[in-house]
C-alpha atoms as a PDB file:
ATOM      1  CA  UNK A   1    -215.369  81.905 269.374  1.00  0.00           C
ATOM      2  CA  UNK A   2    -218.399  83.619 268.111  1.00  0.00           C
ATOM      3  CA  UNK A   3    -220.954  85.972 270.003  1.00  0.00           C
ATOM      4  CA  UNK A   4    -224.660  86.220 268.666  1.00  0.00           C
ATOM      5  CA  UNK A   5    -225.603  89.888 267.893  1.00  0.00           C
ATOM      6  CA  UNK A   6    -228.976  91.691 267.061  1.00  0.00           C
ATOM      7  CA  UNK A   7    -228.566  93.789 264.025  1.00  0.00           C
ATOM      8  CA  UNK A   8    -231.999  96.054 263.439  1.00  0.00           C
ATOM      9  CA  UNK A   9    -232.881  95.407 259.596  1.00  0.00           C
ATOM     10  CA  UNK A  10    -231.705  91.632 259.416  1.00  0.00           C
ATOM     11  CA  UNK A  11    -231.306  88.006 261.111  1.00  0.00           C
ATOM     12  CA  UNK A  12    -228.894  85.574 261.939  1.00  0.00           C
ATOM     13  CA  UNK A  13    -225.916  87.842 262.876  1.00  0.00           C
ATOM     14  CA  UNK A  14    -223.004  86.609 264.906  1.00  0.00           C
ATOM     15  CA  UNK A  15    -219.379  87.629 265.261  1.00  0.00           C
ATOM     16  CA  UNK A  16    -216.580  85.665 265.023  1.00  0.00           C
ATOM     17  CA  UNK A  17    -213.468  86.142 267.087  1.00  0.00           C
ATOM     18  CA  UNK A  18    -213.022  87.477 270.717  1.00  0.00           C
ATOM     19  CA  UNK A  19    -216.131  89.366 272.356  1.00  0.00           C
ATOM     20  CA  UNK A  20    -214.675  92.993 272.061  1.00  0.00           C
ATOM     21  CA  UNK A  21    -212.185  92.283 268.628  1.00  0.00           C
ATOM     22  CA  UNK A  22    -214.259  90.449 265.857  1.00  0.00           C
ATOM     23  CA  UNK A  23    -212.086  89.679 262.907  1.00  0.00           C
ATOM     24  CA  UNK A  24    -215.406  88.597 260.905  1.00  0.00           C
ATOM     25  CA  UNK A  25    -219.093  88.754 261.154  1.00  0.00           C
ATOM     26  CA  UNK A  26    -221.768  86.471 259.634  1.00  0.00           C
ATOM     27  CA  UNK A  27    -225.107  87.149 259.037  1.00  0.00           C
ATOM     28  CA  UNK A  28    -228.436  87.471 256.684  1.00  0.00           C
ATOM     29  CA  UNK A  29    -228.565  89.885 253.607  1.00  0.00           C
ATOM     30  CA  UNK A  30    -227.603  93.189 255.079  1.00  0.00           C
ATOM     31  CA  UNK A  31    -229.852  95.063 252.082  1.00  0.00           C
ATOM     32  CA  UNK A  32    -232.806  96.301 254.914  1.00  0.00           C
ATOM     33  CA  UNK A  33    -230.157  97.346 257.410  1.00  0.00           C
ATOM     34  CA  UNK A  34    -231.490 100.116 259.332  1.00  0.00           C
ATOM     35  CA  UNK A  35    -229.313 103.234 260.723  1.00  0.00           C
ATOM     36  CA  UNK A  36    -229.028 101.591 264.020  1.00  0.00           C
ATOM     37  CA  UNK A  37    -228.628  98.244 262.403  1.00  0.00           C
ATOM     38  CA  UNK A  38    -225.340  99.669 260.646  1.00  0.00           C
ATOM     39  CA  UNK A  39    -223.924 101.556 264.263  1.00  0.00           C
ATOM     40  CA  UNK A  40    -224.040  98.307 265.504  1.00  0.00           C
ATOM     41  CA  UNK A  41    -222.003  96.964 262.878  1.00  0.00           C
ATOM     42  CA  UNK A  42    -219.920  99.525 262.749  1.00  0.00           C
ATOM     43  CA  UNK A  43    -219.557  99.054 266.176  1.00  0.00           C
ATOM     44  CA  UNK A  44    -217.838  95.156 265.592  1.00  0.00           C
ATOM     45  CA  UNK A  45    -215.502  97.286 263.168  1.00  0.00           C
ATOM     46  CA  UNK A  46    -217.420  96.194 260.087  1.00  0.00           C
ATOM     47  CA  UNK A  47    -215.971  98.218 257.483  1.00  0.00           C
ATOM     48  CA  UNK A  48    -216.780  95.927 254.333  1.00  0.00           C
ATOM     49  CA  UNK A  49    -219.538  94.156 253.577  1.00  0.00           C
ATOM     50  CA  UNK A  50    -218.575  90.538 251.237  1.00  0.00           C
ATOM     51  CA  UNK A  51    -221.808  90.009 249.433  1.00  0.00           C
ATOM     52  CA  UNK A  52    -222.190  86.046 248.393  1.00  0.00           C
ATOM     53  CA  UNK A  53    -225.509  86.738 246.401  1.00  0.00           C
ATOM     54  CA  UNK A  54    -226.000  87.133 242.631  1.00  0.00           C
ATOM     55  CA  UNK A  55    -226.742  90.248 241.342  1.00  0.00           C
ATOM     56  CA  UNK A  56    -230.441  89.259 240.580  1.00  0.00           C
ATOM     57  CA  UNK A  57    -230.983  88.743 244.292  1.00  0.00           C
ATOM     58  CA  UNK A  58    -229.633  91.935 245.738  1.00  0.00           C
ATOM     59  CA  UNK A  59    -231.997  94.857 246.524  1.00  0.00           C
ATOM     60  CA  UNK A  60    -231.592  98.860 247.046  1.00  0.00           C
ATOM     61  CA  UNK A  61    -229.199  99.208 249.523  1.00  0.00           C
ATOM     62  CA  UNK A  62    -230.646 101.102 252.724  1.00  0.00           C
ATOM     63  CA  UNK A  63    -226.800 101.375 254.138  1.00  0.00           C
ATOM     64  CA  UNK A  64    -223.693 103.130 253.852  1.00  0.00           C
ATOM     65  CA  UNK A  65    -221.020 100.655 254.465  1.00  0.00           C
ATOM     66  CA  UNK A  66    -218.911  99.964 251.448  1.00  0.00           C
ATOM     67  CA  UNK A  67    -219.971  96.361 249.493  1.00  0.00           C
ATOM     68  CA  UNK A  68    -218.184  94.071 247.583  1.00  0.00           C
ATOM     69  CA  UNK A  69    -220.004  91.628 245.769  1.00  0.00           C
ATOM     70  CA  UNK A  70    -218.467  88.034 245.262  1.00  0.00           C
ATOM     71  CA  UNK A  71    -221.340  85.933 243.533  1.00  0.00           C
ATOM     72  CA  UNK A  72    -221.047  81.873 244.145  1.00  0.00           C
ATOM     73  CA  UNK A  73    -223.520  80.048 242.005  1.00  0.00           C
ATOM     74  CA  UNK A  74    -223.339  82.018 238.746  1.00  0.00           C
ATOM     75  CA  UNK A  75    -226.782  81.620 238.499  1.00  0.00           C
ATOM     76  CA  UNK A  76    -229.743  81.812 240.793  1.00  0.00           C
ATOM     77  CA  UNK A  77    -229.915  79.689 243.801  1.00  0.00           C
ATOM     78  CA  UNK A  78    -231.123  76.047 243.565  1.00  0.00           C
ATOM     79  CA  UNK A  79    -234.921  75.879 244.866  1.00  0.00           C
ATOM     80  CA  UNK A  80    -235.036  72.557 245.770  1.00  0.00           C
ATOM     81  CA  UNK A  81    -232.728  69.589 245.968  1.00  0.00           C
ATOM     82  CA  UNK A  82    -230.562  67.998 248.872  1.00  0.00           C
ATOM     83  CA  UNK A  83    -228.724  70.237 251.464  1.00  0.00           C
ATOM     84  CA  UNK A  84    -226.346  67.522 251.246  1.00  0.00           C
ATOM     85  CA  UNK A  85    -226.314  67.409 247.168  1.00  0.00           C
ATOM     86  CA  UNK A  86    -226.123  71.371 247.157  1.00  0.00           C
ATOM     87  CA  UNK A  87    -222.880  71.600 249.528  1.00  0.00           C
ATOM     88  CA  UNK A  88    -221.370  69.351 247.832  1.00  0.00           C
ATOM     89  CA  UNK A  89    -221.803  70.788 244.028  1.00  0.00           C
ATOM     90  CA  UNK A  90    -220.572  74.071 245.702  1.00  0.00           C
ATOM     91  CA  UNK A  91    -217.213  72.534 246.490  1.00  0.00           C
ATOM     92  CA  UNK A  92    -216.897  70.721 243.394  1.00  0.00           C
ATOM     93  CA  UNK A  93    -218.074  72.954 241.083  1.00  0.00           C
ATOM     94  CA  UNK A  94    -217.437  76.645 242.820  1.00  0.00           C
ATOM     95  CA  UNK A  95    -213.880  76.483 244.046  1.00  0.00           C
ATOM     96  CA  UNK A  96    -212.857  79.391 242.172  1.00  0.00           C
ATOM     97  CA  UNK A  97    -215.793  81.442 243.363  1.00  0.00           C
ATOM     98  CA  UNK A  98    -215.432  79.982 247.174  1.00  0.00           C
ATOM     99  CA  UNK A  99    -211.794  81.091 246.891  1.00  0.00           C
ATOM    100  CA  UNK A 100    -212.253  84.478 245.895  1.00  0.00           C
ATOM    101  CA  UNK A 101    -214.781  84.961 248.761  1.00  0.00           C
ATOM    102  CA  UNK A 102    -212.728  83.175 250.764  1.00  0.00           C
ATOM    103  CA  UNK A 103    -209.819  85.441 249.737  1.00  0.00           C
ATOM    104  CA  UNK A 104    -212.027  88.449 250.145  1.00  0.00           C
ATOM    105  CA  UNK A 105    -211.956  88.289 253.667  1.00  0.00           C
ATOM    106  CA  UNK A 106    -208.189  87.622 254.437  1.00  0.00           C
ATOM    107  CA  UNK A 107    -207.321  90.962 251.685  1.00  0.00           C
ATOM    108  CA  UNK A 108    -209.745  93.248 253.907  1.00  0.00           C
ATOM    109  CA  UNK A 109    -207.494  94.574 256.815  1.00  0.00           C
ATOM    110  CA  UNK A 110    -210.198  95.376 258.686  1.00  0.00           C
ATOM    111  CA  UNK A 111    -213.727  93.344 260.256  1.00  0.00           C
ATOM    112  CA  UNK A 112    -215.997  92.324 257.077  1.00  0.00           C
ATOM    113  CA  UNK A 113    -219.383  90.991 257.349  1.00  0.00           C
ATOM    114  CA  UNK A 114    -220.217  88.352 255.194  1.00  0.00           C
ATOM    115  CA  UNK A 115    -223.767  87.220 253.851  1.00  0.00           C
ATOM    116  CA  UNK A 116    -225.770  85.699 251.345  1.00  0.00           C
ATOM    117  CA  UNK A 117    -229.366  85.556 251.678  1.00  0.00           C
ATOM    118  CA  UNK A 118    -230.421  83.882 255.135  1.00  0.00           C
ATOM    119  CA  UNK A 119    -226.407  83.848 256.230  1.00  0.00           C
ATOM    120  CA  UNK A 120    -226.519  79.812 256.322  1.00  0.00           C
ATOM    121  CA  UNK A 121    -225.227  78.319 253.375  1.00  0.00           C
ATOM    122  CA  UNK A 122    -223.156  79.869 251.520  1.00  0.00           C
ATOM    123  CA  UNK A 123    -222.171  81.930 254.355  1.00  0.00           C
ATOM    124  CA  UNK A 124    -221.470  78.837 256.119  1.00  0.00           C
ATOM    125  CA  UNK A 125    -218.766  77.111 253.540  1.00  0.00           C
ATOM    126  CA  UNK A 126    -216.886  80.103 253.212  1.00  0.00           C
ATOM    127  CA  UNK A 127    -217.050  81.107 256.777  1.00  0.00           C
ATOM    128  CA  UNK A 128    -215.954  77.533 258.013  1.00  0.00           C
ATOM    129  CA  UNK A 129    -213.034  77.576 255.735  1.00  0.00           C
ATOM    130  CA  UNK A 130    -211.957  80.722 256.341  1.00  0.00           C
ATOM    131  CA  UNK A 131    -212.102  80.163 259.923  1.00  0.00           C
ATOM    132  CA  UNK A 132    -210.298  76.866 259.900  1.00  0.00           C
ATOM    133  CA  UNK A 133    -207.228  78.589 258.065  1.00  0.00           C
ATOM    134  CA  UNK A 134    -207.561  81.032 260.482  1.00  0.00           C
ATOM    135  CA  UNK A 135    -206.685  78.516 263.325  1.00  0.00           C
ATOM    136  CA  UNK A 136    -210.392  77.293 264.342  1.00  0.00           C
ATOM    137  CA  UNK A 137    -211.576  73.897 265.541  1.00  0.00           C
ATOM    138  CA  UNK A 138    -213.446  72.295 263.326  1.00  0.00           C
ATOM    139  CA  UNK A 139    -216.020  71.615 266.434  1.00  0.00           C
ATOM    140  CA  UNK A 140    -216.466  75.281 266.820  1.00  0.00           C
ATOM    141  CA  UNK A 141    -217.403  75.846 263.767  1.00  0.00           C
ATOM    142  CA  UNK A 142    -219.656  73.137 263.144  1.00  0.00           C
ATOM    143  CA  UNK A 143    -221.464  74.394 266.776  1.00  0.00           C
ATOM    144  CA  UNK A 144    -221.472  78.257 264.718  1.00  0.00           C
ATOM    145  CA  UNK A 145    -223.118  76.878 261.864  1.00  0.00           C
ATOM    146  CA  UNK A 146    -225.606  74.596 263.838  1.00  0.00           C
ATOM    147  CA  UNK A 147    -226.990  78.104 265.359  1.00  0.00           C
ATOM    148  CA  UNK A 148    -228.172  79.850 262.100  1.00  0.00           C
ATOM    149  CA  UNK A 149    -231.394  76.988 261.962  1.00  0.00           C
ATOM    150  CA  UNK A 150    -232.787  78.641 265.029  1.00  0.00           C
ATOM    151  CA  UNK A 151    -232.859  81.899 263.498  1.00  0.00           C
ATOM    152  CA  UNK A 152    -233.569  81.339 259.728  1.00  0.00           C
ATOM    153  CA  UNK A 153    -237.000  78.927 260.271  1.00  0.00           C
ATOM    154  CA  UNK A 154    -238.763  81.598 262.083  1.00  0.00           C
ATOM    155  CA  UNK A 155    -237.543  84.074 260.046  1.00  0.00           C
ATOM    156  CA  UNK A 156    -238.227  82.624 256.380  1.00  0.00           C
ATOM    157  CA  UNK A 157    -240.710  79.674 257.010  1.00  0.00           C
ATOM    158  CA  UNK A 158    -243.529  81.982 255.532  1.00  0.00           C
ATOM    159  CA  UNK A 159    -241.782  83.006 252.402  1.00  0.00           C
ATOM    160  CA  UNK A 160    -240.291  79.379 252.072  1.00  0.00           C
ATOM    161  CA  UNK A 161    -243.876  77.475 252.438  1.00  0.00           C
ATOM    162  CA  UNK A 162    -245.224  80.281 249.364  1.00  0.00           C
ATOM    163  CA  UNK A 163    -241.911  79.441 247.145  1.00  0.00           C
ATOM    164  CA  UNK A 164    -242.477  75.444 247.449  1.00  0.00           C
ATOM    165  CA  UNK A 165    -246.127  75.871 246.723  1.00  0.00           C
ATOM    166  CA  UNK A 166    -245.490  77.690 243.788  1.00  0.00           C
ATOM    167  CA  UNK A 167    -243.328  74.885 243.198  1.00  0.00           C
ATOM    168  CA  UNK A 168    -245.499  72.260 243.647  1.00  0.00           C
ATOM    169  CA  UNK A 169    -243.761  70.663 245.627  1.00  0.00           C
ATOM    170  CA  UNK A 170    -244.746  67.402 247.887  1.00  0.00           C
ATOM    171  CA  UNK A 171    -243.677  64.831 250.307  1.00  0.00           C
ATOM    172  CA  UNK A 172    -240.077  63.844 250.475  1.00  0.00           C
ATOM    173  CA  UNK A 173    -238.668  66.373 247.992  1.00  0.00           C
ATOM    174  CA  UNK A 174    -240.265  68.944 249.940  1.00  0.00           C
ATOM    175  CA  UNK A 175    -238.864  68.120 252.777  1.00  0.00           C
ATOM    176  CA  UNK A 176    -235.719  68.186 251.710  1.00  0.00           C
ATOM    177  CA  UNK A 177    -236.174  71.695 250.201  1.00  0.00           C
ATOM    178  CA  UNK A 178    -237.592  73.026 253.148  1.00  0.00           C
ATOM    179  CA  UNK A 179    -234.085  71.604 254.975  1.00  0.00           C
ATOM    180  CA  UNK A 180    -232.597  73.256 252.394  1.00  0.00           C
ATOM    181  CA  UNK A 181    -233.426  76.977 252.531  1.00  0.00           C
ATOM    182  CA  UNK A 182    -234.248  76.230 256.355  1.00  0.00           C
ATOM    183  CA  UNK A 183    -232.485  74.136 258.498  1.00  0.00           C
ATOM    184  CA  UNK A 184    -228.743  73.544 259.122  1.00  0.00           C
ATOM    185  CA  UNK A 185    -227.993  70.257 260.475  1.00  0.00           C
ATOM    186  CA  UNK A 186    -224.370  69.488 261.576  1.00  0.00           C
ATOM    187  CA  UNK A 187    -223.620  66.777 258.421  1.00  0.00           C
ATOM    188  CA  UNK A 188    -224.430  68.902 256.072  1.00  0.00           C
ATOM    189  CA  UNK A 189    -221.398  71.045 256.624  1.00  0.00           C
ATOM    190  CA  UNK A 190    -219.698  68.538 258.072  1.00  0.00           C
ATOM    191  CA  UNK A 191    -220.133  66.616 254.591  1.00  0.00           C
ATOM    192  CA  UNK A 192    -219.161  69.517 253.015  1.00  0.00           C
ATOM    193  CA  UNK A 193    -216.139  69.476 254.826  1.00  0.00           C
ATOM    194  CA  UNK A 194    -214.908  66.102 254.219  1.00  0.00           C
ATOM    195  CA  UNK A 195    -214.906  66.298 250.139  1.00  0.00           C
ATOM    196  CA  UNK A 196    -212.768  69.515 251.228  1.00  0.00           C
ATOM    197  CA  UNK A 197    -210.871  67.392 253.102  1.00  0.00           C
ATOM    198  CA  UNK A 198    -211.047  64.518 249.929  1.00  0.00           C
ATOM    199  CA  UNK A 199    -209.669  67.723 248.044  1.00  0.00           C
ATOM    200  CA  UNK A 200    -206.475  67.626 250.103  1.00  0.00           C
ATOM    201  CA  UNK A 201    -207.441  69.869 252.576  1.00  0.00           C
ATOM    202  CA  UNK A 202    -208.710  73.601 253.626  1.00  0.00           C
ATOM    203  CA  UNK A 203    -205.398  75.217 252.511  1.00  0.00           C
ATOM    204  CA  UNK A 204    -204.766  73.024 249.741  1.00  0.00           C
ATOM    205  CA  UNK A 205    -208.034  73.162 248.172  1.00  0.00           C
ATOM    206  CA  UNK A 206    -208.257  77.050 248.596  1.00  0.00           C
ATOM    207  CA  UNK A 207    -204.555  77.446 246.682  1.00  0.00           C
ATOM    208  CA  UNK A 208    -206.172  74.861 244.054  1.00  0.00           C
ATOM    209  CA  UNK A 209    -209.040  76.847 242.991  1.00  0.00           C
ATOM    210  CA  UNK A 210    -206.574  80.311 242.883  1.00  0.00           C
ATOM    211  CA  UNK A 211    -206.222  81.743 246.427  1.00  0.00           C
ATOM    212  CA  UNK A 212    -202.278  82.874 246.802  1.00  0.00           C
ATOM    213  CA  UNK A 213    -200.059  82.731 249.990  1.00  0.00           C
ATOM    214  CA  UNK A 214    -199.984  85.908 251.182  1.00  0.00           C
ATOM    215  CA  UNK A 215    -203.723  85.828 251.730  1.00  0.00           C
ATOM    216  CA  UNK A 216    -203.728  82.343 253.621  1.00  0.00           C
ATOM    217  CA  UNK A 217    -200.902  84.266 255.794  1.00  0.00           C
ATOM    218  CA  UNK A 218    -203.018  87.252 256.482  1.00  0.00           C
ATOM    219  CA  UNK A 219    -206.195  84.876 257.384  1.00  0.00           C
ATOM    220  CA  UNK A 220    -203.782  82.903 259.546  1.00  0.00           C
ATOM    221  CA  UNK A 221    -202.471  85.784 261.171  1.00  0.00           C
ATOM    222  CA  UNK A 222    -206.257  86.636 262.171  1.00  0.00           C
ATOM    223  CA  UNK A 223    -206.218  83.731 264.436  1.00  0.00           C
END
């Protein structure tokens, strides 16, 4: 299951596991996190903090809690382009990197919180696979990732409209960039999902793209 949670100095928080015994927490870039932002981590057990950014995007830390920094795109993130189109070159072309992140969270023996930059995307493939070796439905997750859109609009529409004017941006590509570093519909992890699935599965794709045993045991084990 997963609880929303307000965490002073970012957005889009939520913990994953039973009410008072998270075994993960999602959220936004944890950079701004104020003192009483981090008690209230460290109050969910957050011990480790799995940071999905590149190092061009991270800022001065304003915390304590130990990071470890597992970059996905090796490269800045796309600005525009199809949620859809993005998931899907993430699976194909990031395995190794979604692996490690993935494998991140199952060697940590205590509660990590996991983030990128608005806590929707790449949080969201590497959370939904780690759950789902971890024992989750596949509709529960899907209804965890739905929630981030209702946090991440409000929260980044302003600095989204000024990046996609800089752009140049107009009608349909635009709105499918502003889906992109907005919105999170159910198919687009869903889609993602399915080419996993086209992959030969969660724990086969993970092992694939360098992920060993032991760590799918400890993530089951979670469950």
């Amino acid at each position: 299951m997963h609880t929303i949670v307000s965490v002073e100095g970012s957005y889009n928080a939520r913990t994953i596991g039973t009410k008072h015994m998270p075994w993960l927490v999602r959220t936004a870039a944890l950079d701004e996190l104020t003192a009483d932002g981090e008690r209230t981590l460290r109050a969910q057990g957050v011990d480790l903090i799995i940071d999905l950014r590149e190092p061009s995007e991270q800022r001065t830390r304003r915390h304590g809690i130990p990071v470890s920094s597992v970059p996905l795109y090796g490269e800045l993130p796309p600005a525009h382009g199809t949620i859809h189109e993005i998931y899907a070159g993430l699976v194909r072309d990031r395995g190794s990197q979604i692996a490690a992140a993935v494998s991140a969270i199952a060697a940590h023996p205590g509660t990590a919180a996991v983030h990128c930059t608005a806590g929707k995307d790449r949080t969201g493939i590497v959370v939904a696979l780690a759950r789902l070796v971890a024992g989750d439905s596949r509709t529960e997750i899907l209804a965890d990732y739905v929630l981030s859109g209702n946090t991440v609009r409000p929260a980044r529409a302003a600095i989204v409209t000024d990046q996609l004017d800089s752009l140049g941006l107009e009608g349909a590509v635009r709105a499918a960039a502003e889906e992109l570093h907005l919105d999170s519909p159910s198919a687009a992890l869903a889609g993602a999902l399915e080419l996993v699935n086209e992959l030969g599965g969660p724990i086969a794709y993970l092992l694939d793209n360098g992920m060993s045993v032991a760590h799918l045991r400890s993530l089951a084990e979670r469950a």
